[in-house]
N, C-alpha and C. Protein backbone atom coordinates (compact mmCIF):
# COMPACT_ATOMS: atom_id res chain seq x y z
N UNK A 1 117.73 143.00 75.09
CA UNK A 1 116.76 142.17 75.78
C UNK A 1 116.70 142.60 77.24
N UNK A 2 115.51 143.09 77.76
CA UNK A 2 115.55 143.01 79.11
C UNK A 2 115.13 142.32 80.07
N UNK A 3 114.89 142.31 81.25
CA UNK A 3 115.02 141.46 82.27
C UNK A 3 113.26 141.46 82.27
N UNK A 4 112.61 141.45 81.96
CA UNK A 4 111.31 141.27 82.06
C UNK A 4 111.19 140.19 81.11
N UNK A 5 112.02 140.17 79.34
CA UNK A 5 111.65 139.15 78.37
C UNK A 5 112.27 138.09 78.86
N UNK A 6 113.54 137.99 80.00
CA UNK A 6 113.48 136.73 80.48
C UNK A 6 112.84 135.89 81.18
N UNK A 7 111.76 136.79 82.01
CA UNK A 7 111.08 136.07 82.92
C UNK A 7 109.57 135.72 82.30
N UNK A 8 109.21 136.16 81.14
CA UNK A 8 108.38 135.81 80.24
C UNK A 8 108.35 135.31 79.10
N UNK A 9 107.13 134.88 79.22
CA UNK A 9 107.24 134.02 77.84
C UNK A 9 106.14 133.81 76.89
N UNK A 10 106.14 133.70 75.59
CA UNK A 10 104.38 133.33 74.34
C UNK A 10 104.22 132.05 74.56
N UNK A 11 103.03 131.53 75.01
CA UNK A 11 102.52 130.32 74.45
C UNK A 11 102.34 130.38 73.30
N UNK A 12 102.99 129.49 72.59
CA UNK A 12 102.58 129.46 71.09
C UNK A 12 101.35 128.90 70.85
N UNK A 13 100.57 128.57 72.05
CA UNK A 13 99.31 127.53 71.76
C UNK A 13 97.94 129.05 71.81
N UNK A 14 98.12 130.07 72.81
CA UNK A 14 96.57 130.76 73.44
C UNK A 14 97.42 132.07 72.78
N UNK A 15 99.01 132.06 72.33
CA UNK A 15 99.12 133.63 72.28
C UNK A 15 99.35 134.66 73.08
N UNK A 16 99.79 133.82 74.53
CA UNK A 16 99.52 135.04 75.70
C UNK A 16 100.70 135.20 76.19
N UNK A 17 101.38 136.48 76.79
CA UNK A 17 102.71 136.54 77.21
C UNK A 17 102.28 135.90 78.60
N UNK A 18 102.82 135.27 79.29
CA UNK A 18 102.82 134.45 80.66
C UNK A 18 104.17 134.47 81.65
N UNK A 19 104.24 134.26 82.54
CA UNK A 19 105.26 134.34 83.21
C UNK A 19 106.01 132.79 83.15
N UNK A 20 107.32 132.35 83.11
CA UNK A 20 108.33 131.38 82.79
C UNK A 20 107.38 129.90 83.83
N UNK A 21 106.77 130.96 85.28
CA UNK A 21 106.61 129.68 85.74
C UNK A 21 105.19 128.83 85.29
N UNK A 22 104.64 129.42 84.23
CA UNK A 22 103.37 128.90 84.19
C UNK A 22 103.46 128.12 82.55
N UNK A 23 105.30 127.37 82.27
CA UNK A 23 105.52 126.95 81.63
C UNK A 23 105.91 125.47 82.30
N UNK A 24 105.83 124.52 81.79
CA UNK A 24 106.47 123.34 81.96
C UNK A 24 108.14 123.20 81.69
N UNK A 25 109.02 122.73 82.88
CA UNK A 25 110.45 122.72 82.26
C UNK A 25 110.66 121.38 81.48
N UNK A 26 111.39 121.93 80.31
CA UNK A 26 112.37 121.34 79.73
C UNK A 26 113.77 121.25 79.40
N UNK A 27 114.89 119.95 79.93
CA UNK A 27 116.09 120.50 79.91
C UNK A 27 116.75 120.24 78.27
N UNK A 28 115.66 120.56 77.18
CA UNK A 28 116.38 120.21 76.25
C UNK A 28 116.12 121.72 75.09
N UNK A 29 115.32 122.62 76.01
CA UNK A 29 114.46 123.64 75.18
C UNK A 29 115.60 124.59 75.39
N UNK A 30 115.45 126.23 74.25
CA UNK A 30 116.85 126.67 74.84
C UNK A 30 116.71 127.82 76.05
N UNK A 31 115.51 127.73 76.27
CA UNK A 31 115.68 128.58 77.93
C UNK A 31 115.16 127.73 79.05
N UNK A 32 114.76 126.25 78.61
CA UNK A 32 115.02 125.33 79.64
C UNK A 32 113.19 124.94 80.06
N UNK A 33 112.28 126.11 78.99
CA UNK A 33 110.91 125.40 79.60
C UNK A 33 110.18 125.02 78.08
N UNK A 34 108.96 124.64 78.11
CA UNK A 34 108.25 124.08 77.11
C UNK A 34 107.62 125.31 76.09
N UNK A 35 107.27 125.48 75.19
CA UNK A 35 106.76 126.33 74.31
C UNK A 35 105.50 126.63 74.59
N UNK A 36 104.68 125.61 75.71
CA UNK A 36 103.30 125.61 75.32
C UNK A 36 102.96 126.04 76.91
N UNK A 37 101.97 126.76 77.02
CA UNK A 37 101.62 127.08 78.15
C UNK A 37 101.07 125.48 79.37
N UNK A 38 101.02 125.71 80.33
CA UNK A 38 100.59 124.12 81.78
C UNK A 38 99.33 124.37 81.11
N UNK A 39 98.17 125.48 81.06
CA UNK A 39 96.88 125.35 80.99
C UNK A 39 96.70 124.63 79.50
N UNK A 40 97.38 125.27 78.38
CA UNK A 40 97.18 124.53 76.86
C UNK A 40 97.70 122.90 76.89
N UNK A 41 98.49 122.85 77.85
CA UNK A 41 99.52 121.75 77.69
C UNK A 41 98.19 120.38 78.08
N UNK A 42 97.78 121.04 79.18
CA UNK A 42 96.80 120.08 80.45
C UNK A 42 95.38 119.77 78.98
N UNK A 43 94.85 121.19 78.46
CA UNK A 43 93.51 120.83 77.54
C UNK A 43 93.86 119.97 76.79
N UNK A 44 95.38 120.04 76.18
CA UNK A 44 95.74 119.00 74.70
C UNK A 44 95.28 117.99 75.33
N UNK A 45 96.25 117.59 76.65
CA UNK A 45 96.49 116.15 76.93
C UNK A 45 95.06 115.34 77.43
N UNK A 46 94.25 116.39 77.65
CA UNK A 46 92.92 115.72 77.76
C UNK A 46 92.12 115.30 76.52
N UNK A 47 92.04 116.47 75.76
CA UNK A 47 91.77 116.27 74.40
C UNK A 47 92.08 114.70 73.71
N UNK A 48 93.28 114.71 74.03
CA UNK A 48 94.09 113.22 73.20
C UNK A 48 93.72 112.28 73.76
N UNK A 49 93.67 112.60 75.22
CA UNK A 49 93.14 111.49 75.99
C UNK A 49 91.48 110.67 75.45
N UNK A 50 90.83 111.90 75.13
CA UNK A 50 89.23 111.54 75.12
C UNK A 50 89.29 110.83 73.57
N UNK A 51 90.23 110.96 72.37
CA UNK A 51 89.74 111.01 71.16
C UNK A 51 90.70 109.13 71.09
N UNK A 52 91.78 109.25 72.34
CA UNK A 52 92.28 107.54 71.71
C UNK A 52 91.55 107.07 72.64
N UNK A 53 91.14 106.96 73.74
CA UNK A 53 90.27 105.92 74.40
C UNK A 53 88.92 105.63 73.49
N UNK A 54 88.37 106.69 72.59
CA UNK A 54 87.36 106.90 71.86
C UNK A 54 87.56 105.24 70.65
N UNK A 55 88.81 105.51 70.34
CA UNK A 55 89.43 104.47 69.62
C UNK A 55 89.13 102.52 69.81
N UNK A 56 88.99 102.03 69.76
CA UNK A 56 88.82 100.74 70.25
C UNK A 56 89.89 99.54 70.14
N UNK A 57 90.52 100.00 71.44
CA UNK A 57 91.44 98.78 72.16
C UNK A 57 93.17 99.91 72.03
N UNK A 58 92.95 101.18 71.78
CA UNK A 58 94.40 101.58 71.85
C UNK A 58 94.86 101.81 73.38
N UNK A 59 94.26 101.73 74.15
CA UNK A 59 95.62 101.39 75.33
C UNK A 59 95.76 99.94 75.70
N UNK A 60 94.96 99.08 74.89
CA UNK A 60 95.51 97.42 75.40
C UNK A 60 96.45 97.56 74.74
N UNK A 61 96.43 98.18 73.24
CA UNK A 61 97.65 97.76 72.01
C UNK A 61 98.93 98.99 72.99
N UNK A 62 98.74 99.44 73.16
CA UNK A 62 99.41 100.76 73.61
C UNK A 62 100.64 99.93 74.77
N UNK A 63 99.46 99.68 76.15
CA UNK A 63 100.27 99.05 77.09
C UNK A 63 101.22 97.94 76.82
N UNK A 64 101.22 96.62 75.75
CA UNK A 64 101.96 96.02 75.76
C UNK A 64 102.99 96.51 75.08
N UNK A 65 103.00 97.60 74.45
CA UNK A 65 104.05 98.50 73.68
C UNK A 65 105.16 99.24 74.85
N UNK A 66 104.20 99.87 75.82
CA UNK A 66 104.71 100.13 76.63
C UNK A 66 105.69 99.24 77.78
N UNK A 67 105.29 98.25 77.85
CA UNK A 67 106.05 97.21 79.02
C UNK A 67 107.05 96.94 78.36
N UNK A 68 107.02 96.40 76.76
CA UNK A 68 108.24 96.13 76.33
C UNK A 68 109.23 97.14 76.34
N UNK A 69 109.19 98.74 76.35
CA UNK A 69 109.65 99.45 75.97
C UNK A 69 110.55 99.52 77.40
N UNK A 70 109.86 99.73 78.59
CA UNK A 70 110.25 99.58 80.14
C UNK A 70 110.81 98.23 80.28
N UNK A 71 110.53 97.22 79.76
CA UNK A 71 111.70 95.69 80.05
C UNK A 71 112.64 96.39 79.17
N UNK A 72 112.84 97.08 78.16
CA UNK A 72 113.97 96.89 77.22
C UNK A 72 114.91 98.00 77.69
N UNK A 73 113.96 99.11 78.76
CA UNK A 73 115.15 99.98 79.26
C UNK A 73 115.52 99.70 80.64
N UNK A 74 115.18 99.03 80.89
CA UNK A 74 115.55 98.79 82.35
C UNK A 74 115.85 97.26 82.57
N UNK A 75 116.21 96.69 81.50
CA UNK A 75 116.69 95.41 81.19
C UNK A 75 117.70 94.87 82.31
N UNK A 76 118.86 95.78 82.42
CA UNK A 76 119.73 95.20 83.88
C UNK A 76 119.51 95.52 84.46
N UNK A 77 119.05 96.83 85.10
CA UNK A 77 119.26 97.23 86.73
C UNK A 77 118.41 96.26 87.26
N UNK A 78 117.76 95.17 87.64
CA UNK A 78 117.55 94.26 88.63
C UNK A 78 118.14 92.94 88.58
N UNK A 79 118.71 92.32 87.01
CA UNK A 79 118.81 91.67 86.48
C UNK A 79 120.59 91.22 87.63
N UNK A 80 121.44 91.75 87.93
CA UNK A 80 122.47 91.30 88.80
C UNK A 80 121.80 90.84 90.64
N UNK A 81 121.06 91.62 90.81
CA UNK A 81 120.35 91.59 92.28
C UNK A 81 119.82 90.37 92.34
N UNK A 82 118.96 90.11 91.22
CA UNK A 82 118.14 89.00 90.69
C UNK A 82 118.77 87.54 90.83
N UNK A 83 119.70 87.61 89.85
CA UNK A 83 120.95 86.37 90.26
C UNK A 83 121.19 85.93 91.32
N UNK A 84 121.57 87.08 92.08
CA UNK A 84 122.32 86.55 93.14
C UNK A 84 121.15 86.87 94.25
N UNK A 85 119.98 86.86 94.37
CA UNK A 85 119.43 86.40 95.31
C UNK A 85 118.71 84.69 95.62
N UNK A 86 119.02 83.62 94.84
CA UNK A 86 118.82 82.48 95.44
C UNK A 86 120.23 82.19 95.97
N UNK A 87 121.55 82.45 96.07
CA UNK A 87 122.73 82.53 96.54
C UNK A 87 122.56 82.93 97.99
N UNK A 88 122.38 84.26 97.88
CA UNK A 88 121.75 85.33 99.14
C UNK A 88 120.88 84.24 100.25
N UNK A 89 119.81 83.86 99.45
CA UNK A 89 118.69 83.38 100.55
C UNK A 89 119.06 82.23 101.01
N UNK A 90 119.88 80.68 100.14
CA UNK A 90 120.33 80.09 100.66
C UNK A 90 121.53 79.92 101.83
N UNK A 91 122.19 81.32 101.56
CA UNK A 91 123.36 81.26 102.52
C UNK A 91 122.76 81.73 103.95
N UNK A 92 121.53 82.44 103.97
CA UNK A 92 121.09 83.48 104.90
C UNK A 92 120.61 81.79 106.30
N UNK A 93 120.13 80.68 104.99
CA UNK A 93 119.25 79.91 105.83
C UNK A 93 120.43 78.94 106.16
N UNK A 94 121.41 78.73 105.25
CA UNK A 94 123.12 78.07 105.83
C UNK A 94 123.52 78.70 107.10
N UNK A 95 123.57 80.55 107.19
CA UNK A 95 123.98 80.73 108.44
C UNK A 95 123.29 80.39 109.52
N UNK A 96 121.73 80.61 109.35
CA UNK A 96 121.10 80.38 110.38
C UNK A 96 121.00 78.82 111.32
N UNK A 97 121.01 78.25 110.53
CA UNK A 97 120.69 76.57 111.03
C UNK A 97 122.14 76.75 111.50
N UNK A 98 123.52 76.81 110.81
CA UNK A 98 124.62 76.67 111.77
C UNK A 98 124.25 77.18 113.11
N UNK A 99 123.78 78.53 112.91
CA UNK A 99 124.26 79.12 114.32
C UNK A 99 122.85 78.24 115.31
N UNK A 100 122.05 77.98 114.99
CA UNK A 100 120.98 77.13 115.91
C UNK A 100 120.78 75.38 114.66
N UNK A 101 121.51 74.75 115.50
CA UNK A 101 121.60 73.38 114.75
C UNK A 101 120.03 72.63 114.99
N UNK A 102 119.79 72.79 116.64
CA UNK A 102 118.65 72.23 117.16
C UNK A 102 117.49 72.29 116.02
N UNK A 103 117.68 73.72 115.64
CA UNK A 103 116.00 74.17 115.02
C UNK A 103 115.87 73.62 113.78
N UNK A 104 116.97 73.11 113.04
CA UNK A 104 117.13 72.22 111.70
C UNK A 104 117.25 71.42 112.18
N UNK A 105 117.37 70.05 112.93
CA UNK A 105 116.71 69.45 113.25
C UNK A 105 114.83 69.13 113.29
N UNK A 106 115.03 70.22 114.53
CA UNK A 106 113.42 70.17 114.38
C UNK A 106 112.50 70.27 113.27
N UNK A 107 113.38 71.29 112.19
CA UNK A 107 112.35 71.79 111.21
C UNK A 107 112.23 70.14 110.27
N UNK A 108 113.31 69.79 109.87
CA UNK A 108 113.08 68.23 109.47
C UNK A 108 112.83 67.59 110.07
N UNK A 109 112.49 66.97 110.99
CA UNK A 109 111.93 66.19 111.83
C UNK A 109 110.15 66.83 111.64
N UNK A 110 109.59 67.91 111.49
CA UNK A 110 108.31 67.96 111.68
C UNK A 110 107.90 68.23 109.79
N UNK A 111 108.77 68.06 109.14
CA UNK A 111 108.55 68.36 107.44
C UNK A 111 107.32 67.43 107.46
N UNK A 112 107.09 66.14 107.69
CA UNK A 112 106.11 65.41 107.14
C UNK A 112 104.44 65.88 108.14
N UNK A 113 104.45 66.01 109.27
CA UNK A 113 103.38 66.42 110.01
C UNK A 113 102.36 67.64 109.23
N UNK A 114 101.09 67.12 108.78
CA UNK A 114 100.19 68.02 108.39
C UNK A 114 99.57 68.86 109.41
N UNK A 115 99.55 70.04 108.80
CA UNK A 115 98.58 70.94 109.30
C UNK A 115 96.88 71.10 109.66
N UNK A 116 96.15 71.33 110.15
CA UNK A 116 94.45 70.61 110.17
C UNK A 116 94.30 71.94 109.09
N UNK A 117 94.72 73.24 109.14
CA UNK A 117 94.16 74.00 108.40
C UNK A 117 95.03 74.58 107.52
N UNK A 118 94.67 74.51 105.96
CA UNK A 118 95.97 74.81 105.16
C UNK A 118 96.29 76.68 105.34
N UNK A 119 97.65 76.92 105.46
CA UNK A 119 98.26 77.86 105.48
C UNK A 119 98.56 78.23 107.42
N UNK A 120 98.17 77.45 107.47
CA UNK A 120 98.90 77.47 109.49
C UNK A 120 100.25 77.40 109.61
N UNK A 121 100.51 77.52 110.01
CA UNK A 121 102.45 77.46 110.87
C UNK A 121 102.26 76.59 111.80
N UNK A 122 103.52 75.57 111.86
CA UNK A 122 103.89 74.89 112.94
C UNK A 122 104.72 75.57 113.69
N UNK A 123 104.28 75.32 114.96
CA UNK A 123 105.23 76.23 116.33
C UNK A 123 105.81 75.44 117.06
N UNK A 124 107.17 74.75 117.14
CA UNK A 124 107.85 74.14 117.99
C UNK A 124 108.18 75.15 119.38
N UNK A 125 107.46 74.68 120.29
CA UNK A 125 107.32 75.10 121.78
C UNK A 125 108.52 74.75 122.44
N UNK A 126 109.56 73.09 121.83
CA UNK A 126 110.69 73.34 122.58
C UNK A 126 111.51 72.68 121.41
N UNK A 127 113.06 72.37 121.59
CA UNK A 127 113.81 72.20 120.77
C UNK A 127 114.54 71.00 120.91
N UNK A 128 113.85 70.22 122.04
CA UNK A 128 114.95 69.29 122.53
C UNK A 128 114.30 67.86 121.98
N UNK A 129 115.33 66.90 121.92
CA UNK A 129 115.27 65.81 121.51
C UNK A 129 113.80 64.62 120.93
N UNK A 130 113.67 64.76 122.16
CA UNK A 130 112.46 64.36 122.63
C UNK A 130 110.97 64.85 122.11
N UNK A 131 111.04 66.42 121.85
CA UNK A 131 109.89 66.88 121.76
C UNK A 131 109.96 67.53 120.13
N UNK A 132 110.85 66.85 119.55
CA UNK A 132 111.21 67.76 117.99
C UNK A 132 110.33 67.49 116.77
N UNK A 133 108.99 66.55 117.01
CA UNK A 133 107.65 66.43 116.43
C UNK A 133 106.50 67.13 117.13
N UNK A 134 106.77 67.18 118.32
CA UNK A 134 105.86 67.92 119.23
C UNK A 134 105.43 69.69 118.98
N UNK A 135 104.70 70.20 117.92
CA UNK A 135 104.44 70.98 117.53
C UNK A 135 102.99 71.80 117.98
N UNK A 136 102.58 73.33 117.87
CA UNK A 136 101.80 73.89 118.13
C UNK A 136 101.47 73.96 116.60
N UNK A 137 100.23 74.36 116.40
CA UNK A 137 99.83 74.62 115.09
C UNK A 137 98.96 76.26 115.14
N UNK A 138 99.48 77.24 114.92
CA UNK A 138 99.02 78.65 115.21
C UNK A 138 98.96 79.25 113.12
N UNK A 139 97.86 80.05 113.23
CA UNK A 139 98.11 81.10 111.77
C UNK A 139 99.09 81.49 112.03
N UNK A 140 98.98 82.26 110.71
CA UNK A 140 100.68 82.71 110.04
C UNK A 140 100.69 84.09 111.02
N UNK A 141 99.35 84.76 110.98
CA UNK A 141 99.25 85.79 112.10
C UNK A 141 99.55 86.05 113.25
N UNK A 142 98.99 84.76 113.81
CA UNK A 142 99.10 84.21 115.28
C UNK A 142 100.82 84.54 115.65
N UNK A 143 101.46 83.09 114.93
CA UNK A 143 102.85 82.88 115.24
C UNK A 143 104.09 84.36 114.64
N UNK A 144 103.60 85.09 113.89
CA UNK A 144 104.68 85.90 113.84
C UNK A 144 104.07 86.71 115.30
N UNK A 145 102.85 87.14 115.11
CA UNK A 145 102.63 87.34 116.85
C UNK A 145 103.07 86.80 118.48
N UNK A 146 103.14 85.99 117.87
CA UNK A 146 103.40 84.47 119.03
C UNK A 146 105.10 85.33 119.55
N UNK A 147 105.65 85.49 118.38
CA UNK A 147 107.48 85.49 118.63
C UNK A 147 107.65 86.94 118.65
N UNK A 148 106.70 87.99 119.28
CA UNK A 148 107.13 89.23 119.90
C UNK A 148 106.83 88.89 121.15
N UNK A 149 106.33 88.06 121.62
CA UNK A 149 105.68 87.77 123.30
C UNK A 149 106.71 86.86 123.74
N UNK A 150 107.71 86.15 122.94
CA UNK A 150 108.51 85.23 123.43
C UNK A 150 109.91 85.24 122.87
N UNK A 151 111.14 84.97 123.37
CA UNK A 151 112.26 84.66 122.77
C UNK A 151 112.73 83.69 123.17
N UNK A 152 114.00 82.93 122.02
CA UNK A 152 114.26 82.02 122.17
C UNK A 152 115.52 81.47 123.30
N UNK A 153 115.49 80.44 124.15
CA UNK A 153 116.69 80.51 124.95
C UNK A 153 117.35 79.25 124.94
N UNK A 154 118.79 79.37 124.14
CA UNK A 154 119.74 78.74 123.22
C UNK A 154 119.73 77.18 124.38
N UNK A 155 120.07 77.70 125.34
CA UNK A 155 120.97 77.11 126.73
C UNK A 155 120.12 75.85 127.00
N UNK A 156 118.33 76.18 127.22
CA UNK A 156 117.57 74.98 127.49
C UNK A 156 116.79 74.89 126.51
N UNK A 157 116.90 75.00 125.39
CA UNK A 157 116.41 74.36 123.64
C UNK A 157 114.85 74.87 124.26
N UNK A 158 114.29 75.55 124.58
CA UNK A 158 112.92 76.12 124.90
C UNK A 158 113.01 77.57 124.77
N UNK A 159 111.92 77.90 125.11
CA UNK A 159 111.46 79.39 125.14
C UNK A 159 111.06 80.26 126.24
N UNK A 160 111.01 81.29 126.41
CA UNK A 160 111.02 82.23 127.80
C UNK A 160 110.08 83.20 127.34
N UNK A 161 108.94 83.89 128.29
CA UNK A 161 108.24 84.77 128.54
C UNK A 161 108.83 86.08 128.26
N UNK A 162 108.41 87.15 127.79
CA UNK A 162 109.13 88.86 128.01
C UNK A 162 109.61 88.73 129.51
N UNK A 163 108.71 88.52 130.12
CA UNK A 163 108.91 88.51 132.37
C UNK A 163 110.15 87.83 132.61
N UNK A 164 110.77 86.69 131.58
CA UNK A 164 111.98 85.60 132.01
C UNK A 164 111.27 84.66 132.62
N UNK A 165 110.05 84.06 132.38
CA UNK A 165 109.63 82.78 132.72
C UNK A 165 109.72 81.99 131.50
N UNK A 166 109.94 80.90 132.36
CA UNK A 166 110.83 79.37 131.61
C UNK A 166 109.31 79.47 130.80
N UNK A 167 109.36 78.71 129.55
CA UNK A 167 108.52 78.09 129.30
C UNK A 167 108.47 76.50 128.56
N UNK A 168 108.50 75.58 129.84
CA UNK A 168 110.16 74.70 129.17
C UNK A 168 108.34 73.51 128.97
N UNK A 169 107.01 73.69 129.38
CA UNK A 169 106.31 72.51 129.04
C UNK A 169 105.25 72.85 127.95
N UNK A 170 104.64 72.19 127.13
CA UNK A 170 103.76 72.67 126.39
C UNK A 170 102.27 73.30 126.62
N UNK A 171 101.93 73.04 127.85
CA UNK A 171 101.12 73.31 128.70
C UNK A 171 101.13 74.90 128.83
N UNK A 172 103.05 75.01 129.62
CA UNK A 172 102.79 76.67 130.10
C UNK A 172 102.58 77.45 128.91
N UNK A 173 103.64 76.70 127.68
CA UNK A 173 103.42 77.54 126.41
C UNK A 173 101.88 78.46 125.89
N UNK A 174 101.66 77.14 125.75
CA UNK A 174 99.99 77.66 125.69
C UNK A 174 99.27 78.47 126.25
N UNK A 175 99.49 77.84 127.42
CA UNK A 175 98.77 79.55 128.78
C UNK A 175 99.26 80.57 128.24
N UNK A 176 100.75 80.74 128.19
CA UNK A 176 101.02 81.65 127.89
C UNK A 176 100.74 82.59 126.66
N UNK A 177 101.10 81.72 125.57
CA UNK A 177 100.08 82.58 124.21
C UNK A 177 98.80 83.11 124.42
N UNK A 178 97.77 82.07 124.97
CA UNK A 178 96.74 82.19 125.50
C UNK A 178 96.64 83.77 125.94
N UNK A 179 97.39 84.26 126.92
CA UNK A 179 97.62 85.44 127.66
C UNK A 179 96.77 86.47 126.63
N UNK A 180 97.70 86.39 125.54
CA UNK A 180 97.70 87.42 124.29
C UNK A 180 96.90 87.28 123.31
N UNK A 181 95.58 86.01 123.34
CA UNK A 181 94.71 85.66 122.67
C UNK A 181 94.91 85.51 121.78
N UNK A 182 96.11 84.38 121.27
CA UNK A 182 96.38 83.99 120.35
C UNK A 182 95.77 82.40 120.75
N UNK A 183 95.16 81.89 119.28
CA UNK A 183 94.07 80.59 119.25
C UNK A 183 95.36 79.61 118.84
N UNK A 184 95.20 78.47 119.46
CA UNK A 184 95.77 76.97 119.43
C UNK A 184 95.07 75.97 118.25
N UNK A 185 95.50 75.58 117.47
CA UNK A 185 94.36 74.95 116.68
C UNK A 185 94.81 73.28 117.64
């Protein structure tokens, strides 16, 4: 055998000697590629394609064949992750309220207060006693926007500007969003 019949190969489909790469690999074939030439391989699969869609309803019957076949092989790999993520998410929102008690507070304290427009966010502007119903009402857009223009400052249960201005009244709050043309409902 010489070094040329390794690097070639017959499609058994057109008959033509071809070179190895204009075969499809297979790691189960015994020189590792497919028997059938990419160009014969590509006409079949169109071919088959045109004659079962031709058929009436074989890829509805097909696809639910298929999903079961993909739930039944891939049955665990999400199935441990899965579990243990209401564990995960509850502990995530356990650490958080520990480490800021104020803001659980607030967040129960404003649970019953409706929104004017459904799917808005309530924005507590400060954290303190007094003002822990006292809410902004911004979209979901707005307010994840809202909290790159501002961070929170632990010390006076309010919020601060990027610049380090207080923003300890509901008034400046506002201006301040305002700045960034974010709407107040």
């Amino acid at each position: 055998m010489n070094e040329l019949s390794i690097l070639q190969k017959v499609c058994f489909h057109c008959k033509q000697d071809k070179p190895l790469k204009e075969f499809y690999k297979h790691p189960k074939m015994p020189d590792g590629h497919v028997n059938k030439c990419k160009v014969c391989s590509k006409e079949y699969a169109k071919g088959n394609y045109k004659s079962n869609t031709l058929k009436s309803g074989f890829y509805d019957k097909e696809r639910s064949r298929w999903k079961r076949r993909y739930r039944k092989k891939n049955e665990s790999r999400g199935k441990p992750v899965q579990d243990q993520l209401p564990k995960i998410y509850s502990e995530t929102w356990r650490n958080f309220f520990e480490k800021y008690p104020e803001k659980y507070k607030a967040y129960n304290a404003a649970q019953n207060i409706k929104v004017k427009v459904k799917g808005n966010h309530k924005h507590h502007w400060s954290y303190s006693d007094n003002n822990l119903k006292d809410i902004i009402e911004l979209s979901q857009k707005d307010h994840v926007f809202a909290h790159t223009k501002i961070y929170y400052d632990q010390n006076l249960l309010c919020f601060r500007g990027l610049d380090g201005t207080i923003l300890d009244t509901r008034e400046s709050h506002i201006a301040y969003l305002s700045l960034f043309g974010i709407k107040i409902f």
